[in-house]
PDB file of N, CA and C in Angstrom:
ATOM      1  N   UNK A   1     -11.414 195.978 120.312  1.00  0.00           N
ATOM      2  CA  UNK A   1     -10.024 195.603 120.324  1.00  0.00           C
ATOM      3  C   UNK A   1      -9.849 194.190 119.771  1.00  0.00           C
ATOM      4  N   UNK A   2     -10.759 193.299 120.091  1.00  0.00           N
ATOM      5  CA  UNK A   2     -10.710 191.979 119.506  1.00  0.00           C
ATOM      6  C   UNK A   2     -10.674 191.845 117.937  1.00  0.00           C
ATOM      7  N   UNK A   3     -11.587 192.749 117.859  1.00  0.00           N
ATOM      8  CA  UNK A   3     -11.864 192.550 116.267  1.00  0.00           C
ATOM      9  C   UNK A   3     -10.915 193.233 115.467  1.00  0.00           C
ATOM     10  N   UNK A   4     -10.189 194.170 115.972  1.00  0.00           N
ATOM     11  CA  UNK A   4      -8.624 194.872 115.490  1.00  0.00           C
ATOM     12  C   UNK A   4      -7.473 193.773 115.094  1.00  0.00           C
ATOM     13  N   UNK A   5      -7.647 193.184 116.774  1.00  0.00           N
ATOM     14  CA  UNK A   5      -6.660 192.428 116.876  1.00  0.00           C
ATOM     15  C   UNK A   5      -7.007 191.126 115.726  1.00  0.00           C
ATOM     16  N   UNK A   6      -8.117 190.479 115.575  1.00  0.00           N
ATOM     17  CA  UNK A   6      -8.430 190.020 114.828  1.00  0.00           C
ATOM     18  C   UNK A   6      -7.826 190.001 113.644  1.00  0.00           C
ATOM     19  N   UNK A   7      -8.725 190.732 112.817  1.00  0.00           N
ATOM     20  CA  UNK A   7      -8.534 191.590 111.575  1.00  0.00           C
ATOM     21  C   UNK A   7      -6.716 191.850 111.337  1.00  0.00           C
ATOM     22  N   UNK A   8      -6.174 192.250 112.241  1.00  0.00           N
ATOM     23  CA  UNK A   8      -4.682 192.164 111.951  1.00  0.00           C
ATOM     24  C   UNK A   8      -3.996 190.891 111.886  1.00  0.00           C
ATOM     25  N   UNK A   9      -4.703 189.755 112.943  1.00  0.00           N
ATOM     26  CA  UNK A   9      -4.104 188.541 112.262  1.00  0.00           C
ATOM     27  C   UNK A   9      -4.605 187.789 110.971  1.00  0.00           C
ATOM     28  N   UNK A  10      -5.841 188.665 110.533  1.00  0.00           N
ATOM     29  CA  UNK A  10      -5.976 187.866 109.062  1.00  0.00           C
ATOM     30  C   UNK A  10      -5.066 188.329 108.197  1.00  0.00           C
ATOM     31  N   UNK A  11      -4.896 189.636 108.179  1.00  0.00           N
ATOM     32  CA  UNK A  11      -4.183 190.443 107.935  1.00  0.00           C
ATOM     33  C   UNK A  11      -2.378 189.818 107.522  1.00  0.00           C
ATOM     34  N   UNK A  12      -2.065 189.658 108.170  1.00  0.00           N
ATOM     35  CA  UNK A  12      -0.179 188.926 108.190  1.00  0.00           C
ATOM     36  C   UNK A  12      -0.935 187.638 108.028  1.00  0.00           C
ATOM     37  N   UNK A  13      -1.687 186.838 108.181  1.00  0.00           N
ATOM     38  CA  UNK A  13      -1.635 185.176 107.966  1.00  0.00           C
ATOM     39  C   UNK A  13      -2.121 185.459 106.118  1.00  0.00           C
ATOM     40  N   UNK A  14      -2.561 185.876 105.406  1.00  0.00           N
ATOM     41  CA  UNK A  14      -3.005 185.978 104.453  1.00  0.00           C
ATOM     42  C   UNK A  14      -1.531 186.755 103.283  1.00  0.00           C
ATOM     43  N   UNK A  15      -1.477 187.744 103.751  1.00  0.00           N
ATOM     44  CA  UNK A  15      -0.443 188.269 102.979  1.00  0.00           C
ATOM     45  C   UNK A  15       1.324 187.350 103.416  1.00  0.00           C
ATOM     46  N   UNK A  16       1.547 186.385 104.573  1.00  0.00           N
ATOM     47  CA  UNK A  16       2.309 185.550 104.343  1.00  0.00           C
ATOM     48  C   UNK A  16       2.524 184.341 103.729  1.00  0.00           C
ATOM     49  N   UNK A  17       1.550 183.963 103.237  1.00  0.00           N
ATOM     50  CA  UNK A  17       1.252 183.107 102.230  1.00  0.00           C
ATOM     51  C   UNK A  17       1.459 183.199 101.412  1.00  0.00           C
ATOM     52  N   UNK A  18       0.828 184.594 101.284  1.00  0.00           N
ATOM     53  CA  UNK A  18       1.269 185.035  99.335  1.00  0.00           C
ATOM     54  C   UNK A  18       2.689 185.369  99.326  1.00  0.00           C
ATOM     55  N   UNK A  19       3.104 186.110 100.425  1.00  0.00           N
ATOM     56  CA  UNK A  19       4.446 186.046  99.869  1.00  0.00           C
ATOM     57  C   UNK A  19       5.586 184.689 100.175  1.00  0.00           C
ATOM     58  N   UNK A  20       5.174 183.709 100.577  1.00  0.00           N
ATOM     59  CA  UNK A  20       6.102 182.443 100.489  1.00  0.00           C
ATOM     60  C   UNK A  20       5.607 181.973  98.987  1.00  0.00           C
ATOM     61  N   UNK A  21       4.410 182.136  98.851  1.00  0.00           N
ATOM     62  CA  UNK A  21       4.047 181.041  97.351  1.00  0.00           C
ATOM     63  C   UNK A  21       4.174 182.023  96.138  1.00  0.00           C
ATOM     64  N   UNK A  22       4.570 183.837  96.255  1.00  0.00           N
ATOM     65  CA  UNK A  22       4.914 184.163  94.920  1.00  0.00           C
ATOM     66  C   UNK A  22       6.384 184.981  94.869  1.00  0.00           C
ATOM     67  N   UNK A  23       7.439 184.508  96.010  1.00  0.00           N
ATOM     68  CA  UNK A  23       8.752 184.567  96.169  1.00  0.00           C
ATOM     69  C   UNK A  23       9.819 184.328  94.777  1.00  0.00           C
ATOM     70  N   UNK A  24      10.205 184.728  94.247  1.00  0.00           N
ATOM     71  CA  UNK A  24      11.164 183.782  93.588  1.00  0.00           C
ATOM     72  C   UNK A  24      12.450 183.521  94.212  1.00  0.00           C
ATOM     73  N   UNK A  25      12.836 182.783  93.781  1.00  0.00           N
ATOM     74  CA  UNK A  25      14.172 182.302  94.395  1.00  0.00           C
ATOM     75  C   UNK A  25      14.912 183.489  94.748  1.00  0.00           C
ATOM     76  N   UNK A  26      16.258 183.134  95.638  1.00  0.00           N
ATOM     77  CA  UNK A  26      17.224 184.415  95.878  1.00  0.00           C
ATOM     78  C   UNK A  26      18.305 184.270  94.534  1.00  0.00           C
ATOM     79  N   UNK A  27      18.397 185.478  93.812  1.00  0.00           N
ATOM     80  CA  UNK A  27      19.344 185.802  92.708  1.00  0.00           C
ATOM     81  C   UNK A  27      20.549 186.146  93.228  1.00  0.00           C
ATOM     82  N   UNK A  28      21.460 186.517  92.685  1.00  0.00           N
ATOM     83  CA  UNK A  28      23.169 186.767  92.487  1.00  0.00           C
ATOM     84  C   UNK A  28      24.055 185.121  93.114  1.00  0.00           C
ATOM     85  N   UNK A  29      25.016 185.278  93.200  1.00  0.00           N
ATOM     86  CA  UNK A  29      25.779 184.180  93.509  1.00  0.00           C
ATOM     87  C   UNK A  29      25.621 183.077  95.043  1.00  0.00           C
ATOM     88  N   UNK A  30      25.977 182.208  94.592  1.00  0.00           N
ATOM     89  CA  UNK A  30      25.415 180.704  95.617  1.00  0.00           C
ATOM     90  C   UNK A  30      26.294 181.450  96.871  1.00  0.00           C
ATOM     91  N   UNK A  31      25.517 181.267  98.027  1.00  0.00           N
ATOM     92  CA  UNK A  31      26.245 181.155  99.536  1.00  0.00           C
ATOM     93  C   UNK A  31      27.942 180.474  99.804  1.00  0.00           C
ATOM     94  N   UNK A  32      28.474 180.742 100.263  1.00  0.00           N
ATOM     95  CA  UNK A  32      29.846 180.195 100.291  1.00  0.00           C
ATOM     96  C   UNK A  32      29.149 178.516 101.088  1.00  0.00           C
ATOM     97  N   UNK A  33      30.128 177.590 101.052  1.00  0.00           N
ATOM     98  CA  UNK A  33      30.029 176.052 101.503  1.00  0.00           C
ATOM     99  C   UNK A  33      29.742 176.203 103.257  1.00  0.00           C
ATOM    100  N   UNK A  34      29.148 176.059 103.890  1.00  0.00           N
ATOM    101  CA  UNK A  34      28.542 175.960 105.033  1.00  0.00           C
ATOM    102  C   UNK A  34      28.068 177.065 106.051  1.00  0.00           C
ATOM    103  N   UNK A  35      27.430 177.544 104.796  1.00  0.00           N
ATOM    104  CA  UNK A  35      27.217 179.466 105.522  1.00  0.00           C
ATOM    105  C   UNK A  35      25.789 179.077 105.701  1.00  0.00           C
ATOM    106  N   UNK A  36      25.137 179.945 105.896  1.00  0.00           N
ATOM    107  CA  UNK A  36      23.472 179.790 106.641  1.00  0.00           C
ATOM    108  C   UNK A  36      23.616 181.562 105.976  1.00  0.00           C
ATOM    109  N   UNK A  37      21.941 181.842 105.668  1.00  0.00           N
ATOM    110  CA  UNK A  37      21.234 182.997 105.535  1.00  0.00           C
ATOM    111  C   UNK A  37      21.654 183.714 106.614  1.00  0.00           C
ATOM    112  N   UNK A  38      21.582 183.584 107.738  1.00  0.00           N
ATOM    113  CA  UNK A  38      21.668 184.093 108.946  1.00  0.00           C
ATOM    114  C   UNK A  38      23.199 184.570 109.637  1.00  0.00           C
ATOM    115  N   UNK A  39      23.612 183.769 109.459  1.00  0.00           N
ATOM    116  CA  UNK A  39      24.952 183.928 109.743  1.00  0.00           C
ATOM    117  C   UNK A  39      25.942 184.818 108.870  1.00  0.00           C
ATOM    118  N   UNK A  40      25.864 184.265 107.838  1.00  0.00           N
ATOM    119  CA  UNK A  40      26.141 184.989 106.293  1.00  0.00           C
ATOM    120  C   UNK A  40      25.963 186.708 106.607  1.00  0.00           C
ATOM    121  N   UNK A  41      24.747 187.025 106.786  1.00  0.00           N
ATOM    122  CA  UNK A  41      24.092 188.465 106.800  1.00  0.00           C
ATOM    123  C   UNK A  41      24.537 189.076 107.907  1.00  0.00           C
ATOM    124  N   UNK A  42      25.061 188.851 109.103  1.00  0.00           N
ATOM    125  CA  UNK A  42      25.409 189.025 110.084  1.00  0.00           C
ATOM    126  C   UNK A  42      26.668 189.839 109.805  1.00  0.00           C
ATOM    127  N   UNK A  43      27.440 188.253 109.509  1.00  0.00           N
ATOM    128  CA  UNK A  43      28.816 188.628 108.958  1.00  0.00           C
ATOM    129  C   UNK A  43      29.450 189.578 107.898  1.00  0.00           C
ATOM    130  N   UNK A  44      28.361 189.778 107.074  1.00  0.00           N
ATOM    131  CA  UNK A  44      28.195 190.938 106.063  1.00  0.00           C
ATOM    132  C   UNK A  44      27.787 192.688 106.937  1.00  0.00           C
ATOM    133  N   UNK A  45      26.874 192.335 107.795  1.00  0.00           N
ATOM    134  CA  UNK A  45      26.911 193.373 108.973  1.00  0.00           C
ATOM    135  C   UNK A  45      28.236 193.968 109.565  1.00  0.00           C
ATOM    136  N   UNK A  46      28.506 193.196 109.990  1.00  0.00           N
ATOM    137  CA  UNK A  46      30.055 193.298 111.157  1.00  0.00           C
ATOM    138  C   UNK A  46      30.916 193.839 110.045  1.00  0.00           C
ATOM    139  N   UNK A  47      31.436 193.404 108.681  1.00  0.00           N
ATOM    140  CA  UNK A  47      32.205 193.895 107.812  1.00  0.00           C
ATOM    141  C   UNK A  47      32.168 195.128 107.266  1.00  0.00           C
ATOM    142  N   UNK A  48      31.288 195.808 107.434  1.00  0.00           N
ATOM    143  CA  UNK A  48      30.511 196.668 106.679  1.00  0.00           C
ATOM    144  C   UNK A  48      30.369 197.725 108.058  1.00  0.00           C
ATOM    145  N   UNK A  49      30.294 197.652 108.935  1.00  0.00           N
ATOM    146  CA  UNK A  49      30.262 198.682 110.156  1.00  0.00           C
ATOM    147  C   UNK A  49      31.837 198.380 110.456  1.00  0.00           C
ATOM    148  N   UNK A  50      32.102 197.619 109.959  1.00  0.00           N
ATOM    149  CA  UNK A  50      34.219 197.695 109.818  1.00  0.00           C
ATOM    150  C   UNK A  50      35.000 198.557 109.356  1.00  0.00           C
ATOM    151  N   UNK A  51      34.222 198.627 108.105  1.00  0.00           N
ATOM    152  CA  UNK A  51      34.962 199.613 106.695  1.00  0.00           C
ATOM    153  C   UNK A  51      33.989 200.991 106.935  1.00  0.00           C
ATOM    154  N   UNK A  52      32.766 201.273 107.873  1.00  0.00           N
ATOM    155  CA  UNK A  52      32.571 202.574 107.850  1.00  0.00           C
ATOM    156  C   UNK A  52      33.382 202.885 108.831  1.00  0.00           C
ATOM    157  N   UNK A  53      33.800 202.574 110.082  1.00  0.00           N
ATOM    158  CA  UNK A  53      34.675 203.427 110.802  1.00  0.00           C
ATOM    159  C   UNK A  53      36.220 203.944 109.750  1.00  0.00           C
ATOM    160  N   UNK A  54      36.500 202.896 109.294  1.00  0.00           N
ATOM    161  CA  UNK A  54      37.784 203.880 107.899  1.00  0.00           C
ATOM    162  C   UNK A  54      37.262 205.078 107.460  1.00  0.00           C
ATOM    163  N   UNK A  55      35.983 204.807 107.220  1.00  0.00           N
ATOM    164  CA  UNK A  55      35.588 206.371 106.089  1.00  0.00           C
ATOM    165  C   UNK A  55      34.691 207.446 107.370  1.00  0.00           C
ATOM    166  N   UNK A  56      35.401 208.491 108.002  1.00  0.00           N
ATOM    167  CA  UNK A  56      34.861 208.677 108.788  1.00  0.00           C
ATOM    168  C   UNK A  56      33.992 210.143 108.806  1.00  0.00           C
ATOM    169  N   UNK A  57      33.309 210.457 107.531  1.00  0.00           N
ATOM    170  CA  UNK A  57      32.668 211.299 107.223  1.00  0.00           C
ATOM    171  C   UNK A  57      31.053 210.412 107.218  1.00  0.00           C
ATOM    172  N   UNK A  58      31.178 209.677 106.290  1.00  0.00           N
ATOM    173  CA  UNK A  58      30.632 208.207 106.157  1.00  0.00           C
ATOM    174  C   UNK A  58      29.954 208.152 107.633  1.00  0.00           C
ATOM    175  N   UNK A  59      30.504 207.497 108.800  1.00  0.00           N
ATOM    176  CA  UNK A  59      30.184 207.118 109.891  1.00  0.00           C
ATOM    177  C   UNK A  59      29.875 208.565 110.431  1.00  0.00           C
ATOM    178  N   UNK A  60      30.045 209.761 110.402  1.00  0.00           N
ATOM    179  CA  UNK A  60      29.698 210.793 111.152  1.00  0.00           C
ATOM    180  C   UNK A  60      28.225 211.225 110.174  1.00  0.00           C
ATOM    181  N   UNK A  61      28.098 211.011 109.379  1.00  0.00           N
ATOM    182  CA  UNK A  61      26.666 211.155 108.405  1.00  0.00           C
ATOM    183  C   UNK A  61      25.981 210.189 109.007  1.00  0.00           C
ATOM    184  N   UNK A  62      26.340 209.241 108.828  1.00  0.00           N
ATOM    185  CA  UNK A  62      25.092 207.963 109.594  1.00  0.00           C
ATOM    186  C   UNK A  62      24.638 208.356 110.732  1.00  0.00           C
ATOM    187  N   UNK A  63      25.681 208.378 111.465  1.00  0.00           N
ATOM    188  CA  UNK A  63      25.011 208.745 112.840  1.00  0.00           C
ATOM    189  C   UNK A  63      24.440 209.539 113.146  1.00  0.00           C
ATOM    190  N   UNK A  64      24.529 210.712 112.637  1.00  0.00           N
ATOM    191  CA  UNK A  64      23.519 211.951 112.515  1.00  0.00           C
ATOM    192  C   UNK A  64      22.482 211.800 112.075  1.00  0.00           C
ATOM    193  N   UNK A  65      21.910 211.199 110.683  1.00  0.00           N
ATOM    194  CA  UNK A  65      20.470 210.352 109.972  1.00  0.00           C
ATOM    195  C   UNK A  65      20.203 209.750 111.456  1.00  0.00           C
ATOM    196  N   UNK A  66      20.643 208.936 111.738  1.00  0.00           N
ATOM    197  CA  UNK A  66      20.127 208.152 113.063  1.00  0.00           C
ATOM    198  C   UNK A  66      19.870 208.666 114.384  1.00  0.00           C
ATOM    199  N   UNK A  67      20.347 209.788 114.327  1.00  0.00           N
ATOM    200  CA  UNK A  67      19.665 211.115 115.369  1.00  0.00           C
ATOM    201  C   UNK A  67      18.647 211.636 114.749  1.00  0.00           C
ATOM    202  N   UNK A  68      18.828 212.412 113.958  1.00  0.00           N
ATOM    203  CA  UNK A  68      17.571 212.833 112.983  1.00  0.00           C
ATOM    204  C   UNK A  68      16.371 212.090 112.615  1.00  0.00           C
ATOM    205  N   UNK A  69      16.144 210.790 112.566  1.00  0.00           N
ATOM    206  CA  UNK A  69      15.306 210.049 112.100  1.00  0.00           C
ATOM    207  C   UNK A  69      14.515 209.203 113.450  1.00  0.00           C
ATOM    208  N   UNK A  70      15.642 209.511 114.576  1.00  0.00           N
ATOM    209  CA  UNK A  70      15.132 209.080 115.775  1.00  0.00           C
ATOM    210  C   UNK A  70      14.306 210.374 116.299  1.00  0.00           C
ATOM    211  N   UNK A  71      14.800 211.671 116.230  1.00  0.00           N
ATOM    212  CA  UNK A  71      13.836 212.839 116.910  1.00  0.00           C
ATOM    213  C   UNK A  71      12.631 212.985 116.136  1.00  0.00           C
ATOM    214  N   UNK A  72      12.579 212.496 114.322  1.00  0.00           N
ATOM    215  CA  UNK A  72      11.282 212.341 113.581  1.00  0.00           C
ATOM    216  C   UNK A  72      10.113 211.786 114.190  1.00  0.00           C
ATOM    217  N   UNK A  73      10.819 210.462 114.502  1.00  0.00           N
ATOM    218  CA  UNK A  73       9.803 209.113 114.598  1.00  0.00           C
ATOM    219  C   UNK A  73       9.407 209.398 116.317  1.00  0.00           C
ATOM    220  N   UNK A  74      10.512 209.573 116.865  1.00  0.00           N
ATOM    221  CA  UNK A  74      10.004 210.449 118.333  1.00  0.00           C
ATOM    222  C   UNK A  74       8.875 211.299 118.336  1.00  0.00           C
TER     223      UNK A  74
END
């Protein structure tokens, strides 16, 4: 188990490296003036589970994938 556990932290410490040092920048348009990554994406969340309750075929499909994909992985 040690050596699993091990081996899995070389594992993520090695491949996070590489991906901070061969990242490129984030593309499409600059963040609005005092937004954060975090906050931003959130708020893009909440908007977006806004406009699926309007489309309500939309929201009755999702939720079903999300039954379905929960009895899969179950």
């Amino acid at each position: 188990m040690q050596i699993a556990a091990s081996l899995g932290a070389l594992w993520w410490f090695l491949f996070t490296f590489v991906t901070l040092f061969k990242m490129r920048a984030r593309g499409g348009p600059e963040l609005p003036k005092g937004e954060s990554f975090m906050f931003y994406s959130w708020k893009r969340v909440y908007r977006t589970t806004i406009s699926i309750r309007k489309l309500s075929q939309i929201y009755k499909f999702l939720f079903a994938w999300f039954l379905l994909s929960d009895g899969f992985n179950t």
